[in-house]
C-alpha atoms as a PDB file:
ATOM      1  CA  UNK A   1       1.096 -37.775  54.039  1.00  0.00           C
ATOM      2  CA  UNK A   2       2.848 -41.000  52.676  1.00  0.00           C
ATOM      3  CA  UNK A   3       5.437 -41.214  50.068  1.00  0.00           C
ATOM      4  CA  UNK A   4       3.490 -42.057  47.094  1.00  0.00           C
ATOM      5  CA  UNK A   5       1.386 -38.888  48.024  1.00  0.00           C
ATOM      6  CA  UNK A   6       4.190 -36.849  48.331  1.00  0.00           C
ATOM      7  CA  UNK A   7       5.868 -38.025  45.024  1.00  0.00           C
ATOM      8  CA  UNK A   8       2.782 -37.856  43.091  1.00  0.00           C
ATOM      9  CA  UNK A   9       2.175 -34.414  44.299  1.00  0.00           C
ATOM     10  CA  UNK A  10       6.160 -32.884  43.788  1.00  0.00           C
ATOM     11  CA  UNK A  11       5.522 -34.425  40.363  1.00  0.00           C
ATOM     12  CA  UNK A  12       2.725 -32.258  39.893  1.00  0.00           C
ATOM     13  CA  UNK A  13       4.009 -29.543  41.214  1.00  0.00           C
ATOM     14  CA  UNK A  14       7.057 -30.035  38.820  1.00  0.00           C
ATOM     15  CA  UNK A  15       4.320 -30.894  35.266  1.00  0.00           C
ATOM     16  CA  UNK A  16       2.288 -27.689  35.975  1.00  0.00           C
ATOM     17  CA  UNK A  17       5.784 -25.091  36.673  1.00  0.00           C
ATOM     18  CA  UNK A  18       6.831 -26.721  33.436  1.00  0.00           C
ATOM     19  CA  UNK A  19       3.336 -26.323  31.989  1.00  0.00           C
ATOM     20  CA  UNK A  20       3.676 -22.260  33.706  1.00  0.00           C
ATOM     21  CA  UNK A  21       6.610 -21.654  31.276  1.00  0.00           C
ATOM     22  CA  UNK A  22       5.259 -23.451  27.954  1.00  0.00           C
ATOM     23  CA  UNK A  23       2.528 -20.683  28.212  1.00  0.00           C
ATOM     24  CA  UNK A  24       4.388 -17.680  28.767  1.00  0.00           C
ATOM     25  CA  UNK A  25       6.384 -19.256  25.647  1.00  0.00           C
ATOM     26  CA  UNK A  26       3.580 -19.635  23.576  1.00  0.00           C
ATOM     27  CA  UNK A  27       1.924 -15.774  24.586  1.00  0.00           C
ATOM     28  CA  UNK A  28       5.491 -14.630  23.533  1.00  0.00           C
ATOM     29  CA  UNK A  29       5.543 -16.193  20.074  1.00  0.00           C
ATOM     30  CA  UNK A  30       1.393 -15.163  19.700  1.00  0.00           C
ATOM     31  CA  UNK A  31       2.720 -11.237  20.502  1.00  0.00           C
ATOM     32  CA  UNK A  32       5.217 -11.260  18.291  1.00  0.00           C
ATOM     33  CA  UNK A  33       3.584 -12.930  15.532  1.00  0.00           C
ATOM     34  CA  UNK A  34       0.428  -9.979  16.375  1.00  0.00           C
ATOM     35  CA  UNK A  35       2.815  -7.325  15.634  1.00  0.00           C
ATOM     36  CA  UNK A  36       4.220  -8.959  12.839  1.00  0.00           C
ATOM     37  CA  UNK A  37       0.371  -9.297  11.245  1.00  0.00           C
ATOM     38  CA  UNK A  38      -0.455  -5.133  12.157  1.00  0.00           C
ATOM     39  CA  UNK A  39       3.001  -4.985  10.545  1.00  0.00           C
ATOM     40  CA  UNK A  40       1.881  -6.737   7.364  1.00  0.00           C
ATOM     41  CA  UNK A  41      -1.860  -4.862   7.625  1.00  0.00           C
ATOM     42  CA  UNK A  42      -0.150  -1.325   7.395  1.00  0.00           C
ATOM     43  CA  UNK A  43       2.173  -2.423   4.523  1.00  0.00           C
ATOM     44  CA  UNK A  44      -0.763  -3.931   2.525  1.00  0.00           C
ATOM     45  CA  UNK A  45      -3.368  -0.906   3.271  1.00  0.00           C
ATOM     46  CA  UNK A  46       0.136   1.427   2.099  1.00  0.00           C
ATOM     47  CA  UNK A  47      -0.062  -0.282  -0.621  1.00  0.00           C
ATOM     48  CA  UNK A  48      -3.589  -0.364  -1.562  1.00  0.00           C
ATOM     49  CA  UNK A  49      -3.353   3.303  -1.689  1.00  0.00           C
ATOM     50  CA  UNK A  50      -0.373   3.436  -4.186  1.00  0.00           C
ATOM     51  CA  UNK A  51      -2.470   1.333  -6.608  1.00  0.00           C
ATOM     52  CA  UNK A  52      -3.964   3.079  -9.264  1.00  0.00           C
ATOM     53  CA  UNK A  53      -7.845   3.282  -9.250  1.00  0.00           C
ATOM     54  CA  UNK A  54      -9.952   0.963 -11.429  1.00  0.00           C
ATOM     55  CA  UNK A  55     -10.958   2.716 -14.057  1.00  0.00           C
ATOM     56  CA  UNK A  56      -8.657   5.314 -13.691  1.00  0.00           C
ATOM     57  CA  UNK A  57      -6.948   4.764 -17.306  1.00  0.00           C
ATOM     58  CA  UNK A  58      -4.647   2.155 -15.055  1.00  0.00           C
ATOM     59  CA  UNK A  59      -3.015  -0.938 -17.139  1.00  0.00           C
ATOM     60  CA  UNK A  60      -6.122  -3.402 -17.084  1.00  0.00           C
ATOM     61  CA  UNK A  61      -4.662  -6.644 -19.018  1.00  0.00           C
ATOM     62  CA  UNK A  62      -1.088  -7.900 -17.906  1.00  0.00           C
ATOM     63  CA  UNK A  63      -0.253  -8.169 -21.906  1.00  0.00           C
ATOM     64  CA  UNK A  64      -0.630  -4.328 -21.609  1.00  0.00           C
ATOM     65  CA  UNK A  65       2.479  -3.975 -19.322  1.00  0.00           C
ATOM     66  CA  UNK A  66       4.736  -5.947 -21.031  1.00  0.00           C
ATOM     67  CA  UNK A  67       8.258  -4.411 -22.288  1.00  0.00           C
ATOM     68  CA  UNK A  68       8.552  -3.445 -25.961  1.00  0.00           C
ATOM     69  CA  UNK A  69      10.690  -6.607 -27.179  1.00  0.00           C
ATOM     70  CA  UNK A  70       7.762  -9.038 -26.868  1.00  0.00           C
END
């Protein structure tokens, strides 16, 4: 092998162990931001079933909830 071979090759031996650790970053940050999402879907579905039903006698215009000084 000549130089330039071997040069061209250590450099892209070097681009894809750097390339190797930009993905393991990146499936790191996608995890995290997955559990942060079922996170949010269980906090939104909790709270969908603290809401009061339509048309269970629930406030239906915003003007409704508003405190007695207005």
């Amino acid at each position: 092998m000549d130089a330039l071979t071997e040069q061209r090759l250590t450099e892209l031996e070097i681009k894809a162990s750097f390339n190797e650790d930009l993905v393991e970053q990146l499936n790191q940050v996608v995890f995290r931001q997955q559990q942060q999402i079922d996170a949010l879907v269980r906090e939104v579905s909790q709270l969908r079933l603290q809401m009061p039903e339509p048309g269970t006698g629930g406030a239906r215009n915003p003007r409704d909830e508003l405190p007695p000084h207005y």
